[in-house]
Protein backbone atom coordinates (compact mmCIF):
# COMPACT_ATOMS: atom_id res chain seq x y z
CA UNK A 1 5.00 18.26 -12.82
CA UNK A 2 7.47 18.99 -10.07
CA UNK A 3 11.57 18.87 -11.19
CA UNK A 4 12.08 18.29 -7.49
CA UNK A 5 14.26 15.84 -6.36
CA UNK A 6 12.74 13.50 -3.73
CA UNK A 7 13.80 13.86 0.34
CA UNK A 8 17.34 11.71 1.02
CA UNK A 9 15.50 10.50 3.45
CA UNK A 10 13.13 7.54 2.83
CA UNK A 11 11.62 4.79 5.61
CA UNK A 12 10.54 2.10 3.34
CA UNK A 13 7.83 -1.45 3.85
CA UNK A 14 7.11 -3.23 0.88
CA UNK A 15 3.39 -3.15 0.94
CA UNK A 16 2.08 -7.48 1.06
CA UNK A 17 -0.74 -8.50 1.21
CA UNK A 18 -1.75 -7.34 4.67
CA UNK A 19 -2.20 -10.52 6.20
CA UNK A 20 -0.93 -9.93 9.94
CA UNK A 21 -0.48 -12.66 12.65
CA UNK A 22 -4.04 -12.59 15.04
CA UNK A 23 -1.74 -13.62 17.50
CA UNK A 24 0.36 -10.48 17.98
CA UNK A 25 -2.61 -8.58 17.27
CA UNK A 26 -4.24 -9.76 20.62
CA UNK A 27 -1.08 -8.84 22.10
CA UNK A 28 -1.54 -5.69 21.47
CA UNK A 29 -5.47 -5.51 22.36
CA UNK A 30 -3.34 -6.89 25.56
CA UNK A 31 -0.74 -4.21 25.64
CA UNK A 32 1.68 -7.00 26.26
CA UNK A 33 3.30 -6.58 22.57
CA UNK A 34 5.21 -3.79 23.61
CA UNK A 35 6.37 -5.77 26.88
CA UNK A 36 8.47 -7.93 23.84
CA UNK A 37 9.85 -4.79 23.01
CA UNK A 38 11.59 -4.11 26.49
CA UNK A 39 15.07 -5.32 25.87
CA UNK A 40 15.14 -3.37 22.73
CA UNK A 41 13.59 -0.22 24.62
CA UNK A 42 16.47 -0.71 27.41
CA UNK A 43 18.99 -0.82 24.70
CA UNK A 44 18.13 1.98 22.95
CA UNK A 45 17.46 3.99 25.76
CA UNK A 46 21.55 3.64 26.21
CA UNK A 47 22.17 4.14 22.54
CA UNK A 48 20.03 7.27 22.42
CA UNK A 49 22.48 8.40 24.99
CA UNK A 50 25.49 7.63 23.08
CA UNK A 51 24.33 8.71 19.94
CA UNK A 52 24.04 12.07 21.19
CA UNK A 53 27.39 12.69 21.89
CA UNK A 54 28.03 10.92 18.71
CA UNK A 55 26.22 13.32 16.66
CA UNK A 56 27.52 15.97 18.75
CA UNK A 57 31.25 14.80 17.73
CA UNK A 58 29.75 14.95 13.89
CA UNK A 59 28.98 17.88 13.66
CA UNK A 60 32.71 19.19 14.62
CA UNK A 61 33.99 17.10 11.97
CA UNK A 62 32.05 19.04 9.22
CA UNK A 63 32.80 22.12 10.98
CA UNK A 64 36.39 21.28 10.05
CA UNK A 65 36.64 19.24 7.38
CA UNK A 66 33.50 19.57 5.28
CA UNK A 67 32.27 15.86 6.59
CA UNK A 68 32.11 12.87 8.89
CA UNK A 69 33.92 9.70 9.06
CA UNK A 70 32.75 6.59 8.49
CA UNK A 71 31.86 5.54 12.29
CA UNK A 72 30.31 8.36 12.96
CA UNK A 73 27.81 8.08 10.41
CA UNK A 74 27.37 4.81 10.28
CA UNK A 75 26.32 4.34 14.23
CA UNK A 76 23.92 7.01 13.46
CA UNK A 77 22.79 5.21 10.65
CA UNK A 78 22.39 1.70 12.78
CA UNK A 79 20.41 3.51 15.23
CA UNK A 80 18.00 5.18 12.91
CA UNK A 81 17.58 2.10 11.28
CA UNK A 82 17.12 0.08 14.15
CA UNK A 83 14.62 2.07 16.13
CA UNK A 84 12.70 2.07 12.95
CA UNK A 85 12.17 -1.77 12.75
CA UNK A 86 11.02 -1.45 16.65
CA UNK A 87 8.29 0.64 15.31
CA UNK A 88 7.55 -1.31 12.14
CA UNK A 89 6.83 -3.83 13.98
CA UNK A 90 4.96 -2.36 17.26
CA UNK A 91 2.23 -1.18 14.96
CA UNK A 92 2.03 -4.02 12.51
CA UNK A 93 3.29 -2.68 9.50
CA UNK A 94 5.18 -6.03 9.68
CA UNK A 95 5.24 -9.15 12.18
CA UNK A 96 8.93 -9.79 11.47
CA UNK A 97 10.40 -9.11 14.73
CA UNK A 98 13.08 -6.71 15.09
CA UNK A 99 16.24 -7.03 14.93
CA UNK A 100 19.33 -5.77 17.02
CA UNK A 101 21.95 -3.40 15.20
CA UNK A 102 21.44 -3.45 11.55
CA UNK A 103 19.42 -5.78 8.97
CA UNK A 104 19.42 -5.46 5.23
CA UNK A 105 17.23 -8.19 5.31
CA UNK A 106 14.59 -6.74 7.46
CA UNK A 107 11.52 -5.93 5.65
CA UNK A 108 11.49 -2.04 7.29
CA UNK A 109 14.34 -0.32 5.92
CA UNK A 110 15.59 2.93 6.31
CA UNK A 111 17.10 4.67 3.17
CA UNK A 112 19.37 7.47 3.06
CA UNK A 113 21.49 9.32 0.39
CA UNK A 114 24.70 10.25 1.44
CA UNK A 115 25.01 14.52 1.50
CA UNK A 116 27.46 15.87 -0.96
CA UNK A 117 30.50 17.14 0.67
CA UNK A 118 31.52 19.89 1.77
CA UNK A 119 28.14 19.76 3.69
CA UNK A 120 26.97 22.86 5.30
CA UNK A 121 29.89 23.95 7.96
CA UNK A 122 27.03 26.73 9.04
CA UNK A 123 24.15 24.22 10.38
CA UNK A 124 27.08 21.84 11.92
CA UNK A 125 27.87 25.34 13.91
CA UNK A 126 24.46 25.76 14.90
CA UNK A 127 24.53 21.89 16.08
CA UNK A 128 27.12 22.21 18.30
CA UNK A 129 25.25 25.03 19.97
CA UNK A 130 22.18 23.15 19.62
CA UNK A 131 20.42 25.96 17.51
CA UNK A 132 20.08 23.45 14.67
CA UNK A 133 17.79 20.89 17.18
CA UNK A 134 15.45 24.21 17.93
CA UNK A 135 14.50 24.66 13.92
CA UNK A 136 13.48 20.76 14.34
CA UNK A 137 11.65 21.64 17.00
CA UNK A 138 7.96 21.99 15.23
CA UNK A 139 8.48 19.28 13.80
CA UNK A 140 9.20 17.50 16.83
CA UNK A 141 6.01 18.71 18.52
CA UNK A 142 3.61 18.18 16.06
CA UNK A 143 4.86 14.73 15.80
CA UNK A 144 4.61 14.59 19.70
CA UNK A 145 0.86 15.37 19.45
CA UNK A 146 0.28 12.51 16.25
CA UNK A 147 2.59 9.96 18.73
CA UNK A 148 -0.50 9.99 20.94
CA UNK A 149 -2.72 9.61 18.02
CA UNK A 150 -0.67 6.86 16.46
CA UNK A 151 -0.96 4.84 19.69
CA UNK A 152 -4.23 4.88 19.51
CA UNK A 153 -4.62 4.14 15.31
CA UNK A 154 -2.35 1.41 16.42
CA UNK A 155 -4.27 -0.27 19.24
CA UNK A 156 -7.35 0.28 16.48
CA UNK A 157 -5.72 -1.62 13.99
CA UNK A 158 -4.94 -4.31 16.19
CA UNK A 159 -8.66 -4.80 16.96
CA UNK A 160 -8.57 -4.62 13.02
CA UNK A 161 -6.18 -7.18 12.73
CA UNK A 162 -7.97 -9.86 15.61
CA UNK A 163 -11.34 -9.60 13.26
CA UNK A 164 -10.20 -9.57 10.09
CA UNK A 165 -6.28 -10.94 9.65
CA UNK A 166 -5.25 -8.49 8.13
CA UNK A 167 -3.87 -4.83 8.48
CA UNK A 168 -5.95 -1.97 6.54
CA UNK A 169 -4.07 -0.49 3.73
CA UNK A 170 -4.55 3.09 5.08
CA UNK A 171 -3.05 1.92 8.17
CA UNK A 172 -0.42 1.01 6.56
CA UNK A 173 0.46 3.76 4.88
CA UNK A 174 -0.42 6.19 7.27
CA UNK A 175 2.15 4.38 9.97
CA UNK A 176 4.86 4.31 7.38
CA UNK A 177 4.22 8.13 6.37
CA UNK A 178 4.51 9.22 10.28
CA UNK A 179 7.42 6.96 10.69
CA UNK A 180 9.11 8.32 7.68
CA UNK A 181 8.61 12.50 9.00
CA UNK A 182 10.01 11.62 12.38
CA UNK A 183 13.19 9.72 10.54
CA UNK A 184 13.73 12.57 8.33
CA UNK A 185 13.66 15.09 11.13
CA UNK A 186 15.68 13.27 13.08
CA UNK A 187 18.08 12.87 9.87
CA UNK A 188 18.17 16.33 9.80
CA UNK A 189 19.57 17.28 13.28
CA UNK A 190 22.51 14.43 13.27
CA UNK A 191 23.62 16.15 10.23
CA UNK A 192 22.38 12.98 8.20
CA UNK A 193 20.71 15.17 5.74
CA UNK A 194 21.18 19.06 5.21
CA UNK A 195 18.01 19.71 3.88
CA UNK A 196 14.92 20.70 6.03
CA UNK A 197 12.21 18.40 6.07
CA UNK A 198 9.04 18.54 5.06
CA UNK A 199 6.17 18.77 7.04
CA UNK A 200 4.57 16.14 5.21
CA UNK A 201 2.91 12.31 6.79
CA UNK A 202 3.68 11.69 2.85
CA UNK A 203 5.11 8.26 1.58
C-alpha cells in the first residue's frame, strides 16, 4: 500500500445512474450540441486571454512573497472550474448545462487544495520566463493527440446514448480521467499546484 498523498488536484462527477437525455444525444450525432456551447466558447476565448496575464502576475507574487492573493487565485480558480463544466457537459458526463463563472452547485466540480506557503519561488521564476509551461509541455501533447480521440469516444457515446438512454460507465470514467490530467496540468503551470502531474487518465 502506497503512503502517498493523493494529487491537489481532483475534477470530480458523482457517478448516477447514467441515464442521459436522447435529446442532447442527437445533438451531438448532429454536431449542433457544441453550437449551444458558442457563447461560452466566445467567453472563454477572452478569459483564456486574461487569465494569462493573470497567471503571469501570480507567479511574481510568489517570487516575492512566497504566494498569491486572493484574486489572483481565485479567477484562476473560476476559470478552471468553469471550462470544466463546458466539457462535462459536451461529452455527457452530465446534461446539466453549464454554467457561467462559478457553481458549487454544479454537478462537475473542480477540487483543489490550496499549496502550502512559501510555495516554490524557483518554478514561479521559471513561469515568468515561461520555462515552467515547457516541462508541461508532454503533457500537453499527449493530451493533444487523446483530444482527437476523445472527440471521437464522445460522438460514440452519443450514438450510445440515442440507443440506449444512457451513458456507458467506461465512458464515463474515461471522460472524467482525461478531463482530470488536463486540469491538473494546467493547475500546475498557473502555479495552482507545485507538484508535477502525473501522467495518469486515472480517477
Amino acid at each position: 500500500m502506497s503512503d502517498q498523498a493523493p494529487y491537489p488536484v481532483t475534477f470530480v462527477v458523482p457517478v448516477d445512474d447514467e441515464q442521459r437525455s436522447r435529446g442532447l444525444a442527437a445533438l451531438g450525432v448532429l454536431f449542433i450540441k457544441p453550437l449551444l456551447l458558442i457563447p461560452h466558447i466566445i467567453l472563454l476565448a477572452l478569459y483564456t486571454i486574461a487569465v494569462q496575464i493573470v497567471v503571469w502576475i501570480g507567479y511574481w507574487y510568489i517570487l516575492f512573497t512566497g504566494g498569491k492573493p486572493y484574486w489572483v487565485e481565485n479567477l484562476e480558480l473560476i476559470y478552471l472550474e468553469w471550462i470544466s463544466r463546458v466539457f462535462a457537459w459536451f461529452t455527457a458526463t452530465t446534461d446539466a448545462y453549464p454554467t457561467f463563472g462559478t457553481d458549487e452547485n454544479h454537478p462537475a466540480q473542480v477540487e483543489v487544495v490550496e499549496p502550502p506557503e512559501p510555495q516554490n519561488r524557483l518554478l514561479a521564476f521559471l513561469g515568468i520566463i515561461l520555462i515552467r509551461t515547457i516541462l508541461a509541455l508532454p503533457h500537453f501533447f499527449i493530451l493533444a493527440w487523446l483530444t482527437l480521440g476523445t472527440i471521437i469516444v464522445a460522438w460514440v457515446g452519443f450514438v450510445w446514448i440515442l440507443v440506449n438512454g444512457s451513458l456507458p460507465l467506461s465512458l464515463h470514467y474515461y471522460f472524467v480521467g482525461f478531463h482530470q490530467w488536463w486540469a491538473r496540468a494546467w493547475a500546475y503551470t498557473a502555479a495552482l499546484t507545485d507538484e508535477y502531474p502525473p501522467f495518469s487518465l486515472k480517477v
